[in-house]
N, C-alpha and C. Protein backbone atom coordinates (compact mmCIF):
# COMPACT_ATOMS: atom_id res chain seq x y z
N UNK A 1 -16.12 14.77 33.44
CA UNK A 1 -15.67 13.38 33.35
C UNK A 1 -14.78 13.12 34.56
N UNK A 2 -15.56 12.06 34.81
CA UNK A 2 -14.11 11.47 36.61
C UNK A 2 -12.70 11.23 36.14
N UNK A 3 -11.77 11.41 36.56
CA UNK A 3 -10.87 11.05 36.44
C UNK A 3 -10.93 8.99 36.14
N UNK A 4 -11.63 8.48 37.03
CA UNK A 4 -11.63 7.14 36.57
C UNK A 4 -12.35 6.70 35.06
N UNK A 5 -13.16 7.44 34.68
CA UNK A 5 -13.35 7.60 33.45
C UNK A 5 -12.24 7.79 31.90
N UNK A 6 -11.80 8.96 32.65
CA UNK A 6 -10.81 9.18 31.76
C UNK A 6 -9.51 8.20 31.79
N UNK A 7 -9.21 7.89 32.50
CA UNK A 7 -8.09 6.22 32.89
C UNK A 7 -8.48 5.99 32.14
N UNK A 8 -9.58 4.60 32.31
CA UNK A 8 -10.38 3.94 31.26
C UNK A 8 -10.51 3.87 29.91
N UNK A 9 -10.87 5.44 29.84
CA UNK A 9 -10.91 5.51 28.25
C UNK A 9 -9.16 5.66 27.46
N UNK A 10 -8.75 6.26 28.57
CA UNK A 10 -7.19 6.29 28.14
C UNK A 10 -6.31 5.02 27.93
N UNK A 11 -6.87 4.24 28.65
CA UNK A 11 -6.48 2.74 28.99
C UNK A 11 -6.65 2.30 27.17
N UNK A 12 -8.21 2.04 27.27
CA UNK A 12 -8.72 1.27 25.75
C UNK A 12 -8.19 1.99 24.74
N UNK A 13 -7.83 3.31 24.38
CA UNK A 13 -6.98 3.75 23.64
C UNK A 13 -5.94 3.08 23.39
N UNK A 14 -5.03 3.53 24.36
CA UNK A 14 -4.07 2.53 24.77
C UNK A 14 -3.69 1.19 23.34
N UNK A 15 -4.81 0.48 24.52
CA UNK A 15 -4.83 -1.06 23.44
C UNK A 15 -5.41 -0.59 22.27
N UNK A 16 -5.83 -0.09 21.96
CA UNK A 16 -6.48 -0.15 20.80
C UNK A 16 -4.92 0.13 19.55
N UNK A 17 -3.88 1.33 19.90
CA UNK A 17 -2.96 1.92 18.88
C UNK A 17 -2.27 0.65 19.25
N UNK A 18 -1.52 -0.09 20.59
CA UNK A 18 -0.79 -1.03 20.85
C UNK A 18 -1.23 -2.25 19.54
N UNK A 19 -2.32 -2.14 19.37
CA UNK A 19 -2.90 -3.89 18.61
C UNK A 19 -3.01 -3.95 17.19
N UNK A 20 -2.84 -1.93 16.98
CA UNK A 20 -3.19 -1.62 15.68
C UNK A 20 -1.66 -1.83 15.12
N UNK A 21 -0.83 -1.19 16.14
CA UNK A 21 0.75 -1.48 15.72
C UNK A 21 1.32 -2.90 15.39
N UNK A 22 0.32 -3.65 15.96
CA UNK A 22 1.27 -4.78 15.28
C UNK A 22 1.17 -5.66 14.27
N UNK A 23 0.59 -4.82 13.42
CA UNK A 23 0.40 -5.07 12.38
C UNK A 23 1.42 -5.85 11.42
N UNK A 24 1.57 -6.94 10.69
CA UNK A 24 3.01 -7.54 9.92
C UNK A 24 3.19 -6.37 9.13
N UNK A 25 4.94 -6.68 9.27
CA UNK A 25 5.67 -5.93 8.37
C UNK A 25 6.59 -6.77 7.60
N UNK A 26 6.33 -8.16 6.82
CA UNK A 26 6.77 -9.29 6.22
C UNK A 26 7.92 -8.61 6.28
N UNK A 27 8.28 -7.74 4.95
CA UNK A 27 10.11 -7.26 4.59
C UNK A 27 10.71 -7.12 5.55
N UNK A 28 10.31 -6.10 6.01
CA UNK A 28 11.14 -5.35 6.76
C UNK A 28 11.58 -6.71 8.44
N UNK A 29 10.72 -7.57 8.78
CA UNK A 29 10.85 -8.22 9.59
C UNK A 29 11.80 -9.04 8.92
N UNK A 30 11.60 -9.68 7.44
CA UNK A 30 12.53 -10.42 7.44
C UNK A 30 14.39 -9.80 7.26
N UNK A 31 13.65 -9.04 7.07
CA UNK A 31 15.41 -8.15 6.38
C UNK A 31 16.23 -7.94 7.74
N UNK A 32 15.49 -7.83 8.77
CA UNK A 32 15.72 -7.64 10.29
C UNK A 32 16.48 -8.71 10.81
N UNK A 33 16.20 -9.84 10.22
CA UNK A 33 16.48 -11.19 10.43
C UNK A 33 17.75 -11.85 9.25
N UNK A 34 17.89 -10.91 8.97
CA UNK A 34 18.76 -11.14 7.10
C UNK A 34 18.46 -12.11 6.44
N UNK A 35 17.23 -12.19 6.55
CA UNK A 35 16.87 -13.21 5.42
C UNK A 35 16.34 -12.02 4.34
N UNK A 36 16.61 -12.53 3.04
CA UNK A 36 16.38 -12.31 2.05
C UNK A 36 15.20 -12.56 1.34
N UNK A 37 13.92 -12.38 0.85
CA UNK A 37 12.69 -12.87 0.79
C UNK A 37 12.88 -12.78 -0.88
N UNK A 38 12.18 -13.22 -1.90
CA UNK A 38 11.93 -13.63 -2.95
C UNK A 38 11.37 -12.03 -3.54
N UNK A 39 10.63 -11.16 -3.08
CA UNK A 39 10.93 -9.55 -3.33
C UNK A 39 11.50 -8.98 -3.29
N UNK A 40 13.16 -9.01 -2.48
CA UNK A 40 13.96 -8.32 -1.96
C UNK A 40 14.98 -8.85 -3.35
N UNK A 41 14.54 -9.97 -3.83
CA UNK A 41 15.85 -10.59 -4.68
C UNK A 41 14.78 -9.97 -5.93
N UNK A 42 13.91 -9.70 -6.40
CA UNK A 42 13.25 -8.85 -7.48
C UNK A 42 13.50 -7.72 -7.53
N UNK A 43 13.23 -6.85 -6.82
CA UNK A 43 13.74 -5.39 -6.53
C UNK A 43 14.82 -5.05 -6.65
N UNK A 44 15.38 -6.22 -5.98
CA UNK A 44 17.28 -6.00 -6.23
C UNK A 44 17.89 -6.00 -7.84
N UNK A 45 17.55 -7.33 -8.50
CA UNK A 45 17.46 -7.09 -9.72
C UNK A 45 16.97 -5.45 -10.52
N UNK A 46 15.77 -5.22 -10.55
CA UNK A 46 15.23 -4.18 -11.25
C UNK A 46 16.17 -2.75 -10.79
N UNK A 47 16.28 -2.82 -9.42
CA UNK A 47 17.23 -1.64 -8.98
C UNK A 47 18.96 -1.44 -9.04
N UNK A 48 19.22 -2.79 -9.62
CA UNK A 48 21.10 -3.45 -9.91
C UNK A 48 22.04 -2.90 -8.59
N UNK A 49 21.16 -3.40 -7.55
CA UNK A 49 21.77 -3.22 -6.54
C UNK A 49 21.98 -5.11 -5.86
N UNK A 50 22.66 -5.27 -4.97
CA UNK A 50 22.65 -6.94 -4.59
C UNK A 50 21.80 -6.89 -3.29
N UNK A 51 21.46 -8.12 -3.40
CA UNK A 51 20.30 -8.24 -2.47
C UNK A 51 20.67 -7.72 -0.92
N UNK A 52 21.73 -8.26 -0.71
CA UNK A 52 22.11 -7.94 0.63
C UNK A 52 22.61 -6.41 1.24
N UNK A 53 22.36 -5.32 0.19
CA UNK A 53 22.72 -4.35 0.33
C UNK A 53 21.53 -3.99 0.41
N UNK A 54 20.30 -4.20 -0.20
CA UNK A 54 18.80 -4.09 -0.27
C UNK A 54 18.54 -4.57 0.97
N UNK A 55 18.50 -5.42 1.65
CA UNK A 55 18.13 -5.97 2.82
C UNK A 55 18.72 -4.93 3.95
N UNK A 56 20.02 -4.66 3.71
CA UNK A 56 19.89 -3.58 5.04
C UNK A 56 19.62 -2.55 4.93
N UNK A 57 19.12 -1.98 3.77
CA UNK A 57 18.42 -0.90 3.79
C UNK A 57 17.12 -1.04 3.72
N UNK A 58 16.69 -1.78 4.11
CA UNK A 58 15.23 -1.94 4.76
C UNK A 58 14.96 -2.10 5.80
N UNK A 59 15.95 -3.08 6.30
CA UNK A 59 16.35 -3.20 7.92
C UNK A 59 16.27 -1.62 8.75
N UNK A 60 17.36 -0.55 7.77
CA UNK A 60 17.67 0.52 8.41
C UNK A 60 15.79 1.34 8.43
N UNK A 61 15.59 0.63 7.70
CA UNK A 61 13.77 2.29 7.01
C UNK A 61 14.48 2.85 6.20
N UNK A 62 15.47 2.65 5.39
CA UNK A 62 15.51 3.69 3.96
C UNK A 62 15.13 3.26 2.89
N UNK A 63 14.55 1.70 2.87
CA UNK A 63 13.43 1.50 1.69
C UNK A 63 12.39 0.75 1.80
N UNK A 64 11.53 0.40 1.19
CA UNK A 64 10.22 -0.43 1.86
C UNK A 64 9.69 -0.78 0.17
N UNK A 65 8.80 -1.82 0.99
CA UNK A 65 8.91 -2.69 -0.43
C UNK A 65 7.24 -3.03 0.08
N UNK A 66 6.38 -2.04 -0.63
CA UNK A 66 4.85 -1.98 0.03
C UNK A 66 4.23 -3.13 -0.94
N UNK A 67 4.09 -4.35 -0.40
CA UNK A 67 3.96 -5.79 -0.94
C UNK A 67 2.79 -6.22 0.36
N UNK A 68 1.66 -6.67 -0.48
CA UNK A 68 0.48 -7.16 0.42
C UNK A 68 0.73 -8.67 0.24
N UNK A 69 0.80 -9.26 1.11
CA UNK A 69 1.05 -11.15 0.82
C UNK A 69 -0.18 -11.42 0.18
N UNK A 70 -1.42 -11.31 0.28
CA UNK A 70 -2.38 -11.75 -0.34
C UNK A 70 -2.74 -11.77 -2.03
N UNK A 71 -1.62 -10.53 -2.24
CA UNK A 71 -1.56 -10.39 -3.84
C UNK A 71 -0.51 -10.85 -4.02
N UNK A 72 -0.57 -12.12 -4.93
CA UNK A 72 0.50 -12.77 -5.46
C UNK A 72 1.09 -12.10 -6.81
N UNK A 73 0.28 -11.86 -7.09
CA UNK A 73 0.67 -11.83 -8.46
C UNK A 73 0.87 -9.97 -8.90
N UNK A 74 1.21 -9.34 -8.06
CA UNK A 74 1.66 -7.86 -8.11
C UNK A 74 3.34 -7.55 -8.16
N UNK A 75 3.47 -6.96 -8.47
CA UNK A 75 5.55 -6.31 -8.95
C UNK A 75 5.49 -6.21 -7.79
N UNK A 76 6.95 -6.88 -7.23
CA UNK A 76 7.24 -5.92 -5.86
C UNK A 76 8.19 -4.74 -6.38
N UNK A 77 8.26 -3.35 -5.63
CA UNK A 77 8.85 -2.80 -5.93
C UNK A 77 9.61 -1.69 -4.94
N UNK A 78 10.49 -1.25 -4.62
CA UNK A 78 11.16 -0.64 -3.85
C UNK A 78 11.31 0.37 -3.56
N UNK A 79 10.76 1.41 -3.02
CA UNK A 79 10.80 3.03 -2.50
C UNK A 79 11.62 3.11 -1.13
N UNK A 80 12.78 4.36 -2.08
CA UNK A 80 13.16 4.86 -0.29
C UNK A 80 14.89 5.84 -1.13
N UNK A 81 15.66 5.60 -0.27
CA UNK A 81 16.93 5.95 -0.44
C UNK A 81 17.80 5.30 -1.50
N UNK A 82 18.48 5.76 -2.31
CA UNK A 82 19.71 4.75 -2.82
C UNK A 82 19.14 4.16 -4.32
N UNK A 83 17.91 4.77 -4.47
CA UNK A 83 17.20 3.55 -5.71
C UNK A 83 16.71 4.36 -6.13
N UNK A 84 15.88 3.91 -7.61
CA UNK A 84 15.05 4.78 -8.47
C UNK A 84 14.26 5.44 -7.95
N UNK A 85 14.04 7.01 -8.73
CA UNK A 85 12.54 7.46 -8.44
C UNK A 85 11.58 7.22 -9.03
N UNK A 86 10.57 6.73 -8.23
CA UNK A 86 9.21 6.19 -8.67
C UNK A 86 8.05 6.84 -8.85
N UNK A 87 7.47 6.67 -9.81
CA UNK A 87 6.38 7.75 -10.14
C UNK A 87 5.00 7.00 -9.86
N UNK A 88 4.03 7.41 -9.31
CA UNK A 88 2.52 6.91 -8.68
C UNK A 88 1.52 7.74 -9.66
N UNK A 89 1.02 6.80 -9.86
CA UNK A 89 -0.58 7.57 -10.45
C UNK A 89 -1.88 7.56 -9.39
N UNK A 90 -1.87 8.89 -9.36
CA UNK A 90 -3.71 8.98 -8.51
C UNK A 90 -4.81 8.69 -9.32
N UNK A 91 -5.84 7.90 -8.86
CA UNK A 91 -6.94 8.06 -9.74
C UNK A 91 -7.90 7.77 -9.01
N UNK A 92 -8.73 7.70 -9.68
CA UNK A 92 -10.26 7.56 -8.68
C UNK A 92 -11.75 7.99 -9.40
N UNK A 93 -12.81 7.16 -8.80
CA UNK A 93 -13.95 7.80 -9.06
C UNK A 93 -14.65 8.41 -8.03
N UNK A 94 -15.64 9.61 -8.48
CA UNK A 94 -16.56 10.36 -7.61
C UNK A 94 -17.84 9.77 -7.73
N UNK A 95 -18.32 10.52 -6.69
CA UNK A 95 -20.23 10.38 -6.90
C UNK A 95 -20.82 10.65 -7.76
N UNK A 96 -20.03 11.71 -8.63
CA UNK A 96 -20.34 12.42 -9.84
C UNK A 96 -20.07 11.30 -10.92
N UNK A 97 -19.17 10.85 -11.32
CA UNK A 97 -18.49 9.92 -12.20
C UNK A 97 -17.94 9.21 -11.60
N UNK A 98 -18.91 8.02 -11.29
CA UNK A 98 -18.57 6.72 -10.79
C UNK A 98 -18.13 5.56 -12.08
N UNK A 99 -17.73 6.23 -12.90
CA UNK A 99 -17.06 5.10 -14.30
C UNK A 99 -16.14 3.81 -14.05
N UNK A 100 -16.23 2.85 -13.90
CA UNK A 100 -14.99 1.71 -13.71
C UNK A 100 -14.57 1.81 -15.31
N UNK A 101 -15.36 1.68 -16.26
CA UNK A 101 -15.01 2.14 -17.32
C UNK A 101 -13.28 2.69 -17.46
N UNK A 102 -13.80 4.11 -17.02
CA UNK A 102 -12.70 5.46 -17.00
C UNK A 102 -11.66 4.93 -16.04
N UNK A 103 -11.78 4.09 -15.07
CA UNK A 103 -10.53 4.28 -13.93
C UNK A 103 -9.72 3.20 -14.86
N UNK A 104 -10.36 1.98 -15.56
CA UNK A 104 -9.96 1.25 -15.67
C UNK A 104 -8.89 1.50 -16.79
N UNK A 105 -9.23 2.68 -18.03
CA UNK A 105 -8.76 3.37 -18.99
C UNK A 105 -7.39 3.92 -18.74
N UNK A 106 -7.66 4.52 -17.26
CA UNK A 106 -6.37 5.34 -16.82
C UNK A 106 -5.81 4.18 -16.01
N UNK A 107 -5.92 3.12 -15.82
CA UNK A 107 -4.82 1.84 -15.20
C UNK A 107 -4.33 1.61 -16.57
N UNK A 108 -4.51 1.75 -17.62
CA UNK A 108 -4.23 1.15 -18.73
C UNK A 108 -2.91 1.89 -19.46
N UNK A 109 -3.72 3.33 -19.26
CA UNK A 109 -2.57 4.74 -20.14
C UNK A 109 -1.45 4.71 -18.67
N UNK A 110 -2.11 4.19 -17.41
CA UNK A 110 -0.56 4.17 -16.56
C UNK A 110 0.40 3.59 -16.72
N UNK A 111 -0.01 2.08 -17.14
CA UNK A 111 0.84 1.11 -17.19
C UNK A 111 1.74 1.14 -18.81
N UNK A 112 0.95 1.61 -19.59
CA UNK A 112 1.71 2.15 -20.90
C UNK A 112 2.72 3.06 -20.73
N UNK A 113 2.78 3.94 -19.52
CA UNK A 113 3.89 4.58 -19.69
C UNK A 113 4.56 4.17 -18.56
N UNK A 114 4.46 3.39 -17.81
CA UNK A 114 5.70 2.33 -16.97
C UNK A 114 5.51 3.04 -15.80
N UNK A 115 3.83 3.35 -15.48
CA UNK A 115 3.79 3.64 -13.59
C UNK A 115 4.10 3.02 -13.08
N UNK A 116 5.06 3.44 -11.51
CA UNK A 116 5.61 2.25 -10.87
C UNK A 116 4.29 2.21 -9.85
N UNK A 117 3.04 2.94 -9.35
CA UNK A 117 2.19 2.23 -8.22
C UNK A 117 1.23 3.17 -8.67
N UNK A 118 0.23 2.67 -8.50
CA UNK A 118 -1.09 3.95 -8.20
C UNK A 118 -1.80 3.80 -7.00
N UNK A 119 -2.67 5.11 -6.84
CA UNK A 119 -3.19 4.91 -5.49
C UNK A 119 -4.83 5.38 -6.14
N UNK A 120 -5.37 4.43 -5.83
CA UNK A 120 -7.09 4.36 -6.24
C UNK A 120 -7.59 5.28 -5.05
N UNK A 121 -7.96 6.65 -5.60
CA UNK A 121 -9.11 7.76 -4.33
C UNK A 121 -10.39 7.98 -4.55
N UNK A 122 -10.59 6.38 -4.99
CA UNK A 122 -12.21 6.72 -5.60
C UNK A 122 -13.15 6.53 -4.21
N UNK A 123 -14.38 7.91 -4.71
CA UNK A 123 -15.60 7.86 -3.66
C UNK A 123 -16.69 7.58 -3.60
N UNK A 124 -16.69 7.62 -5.11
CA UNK A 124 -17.62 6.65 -5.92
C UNK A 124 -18.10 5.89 -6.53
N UNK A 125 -19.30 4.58 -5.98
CA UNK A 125 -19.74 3.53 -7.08
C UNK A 125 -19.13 2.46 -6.31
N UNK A 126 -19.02 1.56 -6.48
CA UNK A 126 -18.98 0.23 -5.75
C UNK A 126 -17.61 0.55 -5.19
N UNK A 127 -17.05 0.56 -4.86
CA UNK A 127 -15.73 0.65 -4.24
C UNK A 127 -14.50 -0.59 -4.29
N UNK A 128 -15.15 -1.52 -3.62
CA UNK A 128 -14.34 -2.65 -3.27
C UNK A 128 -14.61 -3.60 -5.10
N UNK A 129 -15.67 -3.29 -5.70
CA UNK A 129 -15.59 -3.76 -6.88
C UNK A 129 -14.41 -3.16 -8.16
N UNK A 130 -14.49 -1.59 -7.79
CA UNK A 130 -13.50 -1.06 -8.36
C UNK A 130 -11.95 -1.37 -8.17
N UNK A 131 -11.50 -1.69 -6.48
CA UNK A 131 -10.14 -1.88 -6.51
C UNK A 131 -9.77 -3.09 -6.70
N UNK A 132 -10.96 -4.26 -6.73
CA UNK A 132 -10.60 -5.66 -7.11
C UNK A 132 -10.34 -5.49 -8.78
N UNK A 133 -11.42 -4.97 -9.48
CA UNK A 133 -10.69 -4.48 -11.17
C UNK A 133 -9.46 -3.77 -11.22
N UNK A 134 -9.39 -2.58 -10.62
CA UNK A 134 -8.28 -2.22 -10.47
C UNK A 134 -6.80 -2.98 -10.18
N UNK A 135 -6.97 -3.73 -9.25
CA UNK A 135 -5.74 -4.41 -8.76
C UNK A 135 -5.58 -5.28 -9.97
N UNK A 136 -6.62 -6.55 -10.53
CA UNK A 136 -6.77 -7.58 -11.45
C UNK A 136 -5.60 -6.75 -12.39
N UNK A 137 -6.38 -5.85 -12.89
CA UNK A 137 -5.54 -5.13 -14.07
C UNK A 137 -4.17 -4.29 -14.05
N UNK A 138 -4.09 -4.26 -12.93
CA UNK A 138 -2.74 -3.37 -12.61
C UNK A 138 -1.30 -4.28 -12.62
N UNK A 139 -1.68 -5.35 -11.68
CA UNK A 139 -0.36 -6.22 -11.23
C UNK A 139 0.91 -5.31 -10.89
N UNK A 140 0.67 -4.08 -10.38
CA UNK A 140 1.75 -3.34 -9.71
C UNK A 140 1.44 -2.79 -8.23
N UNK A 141 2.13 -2.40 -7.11
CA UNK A 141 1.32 -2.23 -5.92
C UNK A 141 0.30 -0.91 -6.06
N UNK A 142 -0.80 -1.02 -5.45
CA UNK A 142 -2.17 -0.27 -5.78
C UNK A 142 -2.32 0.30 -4.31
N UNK A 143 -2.40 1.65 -4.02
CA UNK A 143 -2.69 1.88 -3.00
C UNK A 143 -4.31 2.74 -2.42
N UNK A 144 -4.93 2.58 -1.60
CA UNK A 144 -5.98 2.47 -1.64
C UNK A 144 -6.17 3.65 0.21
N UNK A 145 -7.53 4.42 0.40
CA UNK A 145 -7.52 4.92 1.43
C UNK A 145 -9.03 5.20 1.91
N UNK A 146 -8.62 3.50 2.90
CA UNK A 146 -9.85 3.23 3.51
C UNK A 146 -11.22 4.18 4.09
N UNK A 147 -10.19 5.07 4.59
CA UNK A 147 -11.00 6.36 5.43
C UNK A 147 -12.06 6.90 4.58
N UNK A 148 -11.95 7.05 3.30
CA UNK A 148 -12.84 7.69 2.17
C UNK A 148 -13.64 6.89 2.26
N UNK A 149 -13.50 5.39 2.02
CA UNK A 149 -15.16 4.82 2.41
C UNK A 149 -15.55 3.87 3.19
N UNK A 150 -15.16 4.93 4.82
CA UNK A 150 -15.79 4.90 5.78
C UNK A 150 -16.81 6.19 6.32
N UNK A 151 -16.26 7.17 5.56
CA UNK A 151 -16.72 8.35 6.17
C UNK A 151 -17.77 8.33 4.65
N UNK A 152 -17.76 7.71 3.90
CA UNK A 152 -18.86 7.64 2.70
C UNK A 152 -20.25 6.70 3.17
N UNK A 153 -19.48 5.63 3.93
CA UNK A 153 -20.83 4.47 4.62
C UNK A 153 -21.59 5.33 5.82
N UNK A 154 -20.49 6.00 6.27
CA UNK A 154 -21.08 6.97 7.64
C UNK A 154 -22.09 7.99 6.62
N UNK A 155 -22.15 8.54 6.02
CA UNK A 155 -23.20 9.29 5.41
C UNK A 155 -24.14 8.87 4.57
N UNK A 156 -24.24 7.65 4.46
CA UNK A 156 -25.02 6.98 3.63
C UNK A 156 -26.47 6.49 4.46
């Protein structure tokens, strides 16, 4: 490979992590700004801490408040330093047992015992149908990992 090659490709790299980084970070931007956002004053509540003590510890990165704007209607809730520990449920379906059924069972026995987030690692069966049920039924933050089905479409 020429060296001008490798520039190049080093270059589009480059942009590529630069464009991926700037991704919104709603909280944490606003907390940066000391504004207080309508999650930060929820969290604060549930955690009996005051908002403005919550805000700079988000400002600092010692808590994060993993809130997608598009889901309205999900708990915000607060991970990091200074606050409760939060417990996550994994779940997921395989190729083997692609059940929405079953995932949907275990969103159910999660939320009965007061999970604060789950993270959906399913690899199987409709996917994006599963985490739209999933999320519907959860109303707590749902975390999800794209890579599994990309490297599932890549073998398909």
């Amino acid at each position: 490979m020429s060296i001008e090659v490798y520039r190049s490709l080093l270059k589009s790299k480059k942009a590529k992590v630069k464009k991926r980084n700037k991704k919104k970070m709603p909280q944490l931007e606003e907390a940066r700004k000391g504004t207080i956002t309508p999650a930060m004053k929820a969290v604060a509540e549930d955690e009996h801490i005051d908002p403005e003590s919550l805000a700079r510890l988000i400002a600092l990165g010692q808590i994060v408040i993993p809130l997608n704007p598009k889901h309205k209607e999900v708990k915000p809730v607060g991970i990091g330093q200074g606050i409760k520990t939060k417990v996550n449920v994994n779940i997921g379906t395989s190729e083997d047992f692609p059940s929405l059924d079953s995932e949907l069972k275990k969103v159910d026995m999660s939320l009965k015992y007061k999970t604060d987030t789950i993270m959906d690692l399913s690899t199987g069966g409709d996917l994006k149908k599963i985490r739209l049920h999933i999320l519907d039924r959860a109303k707590i933050p749902l975390g999800t990992v794209p890579i599994y089905e990309a490297a599932i479409k890549s073998l398909a």
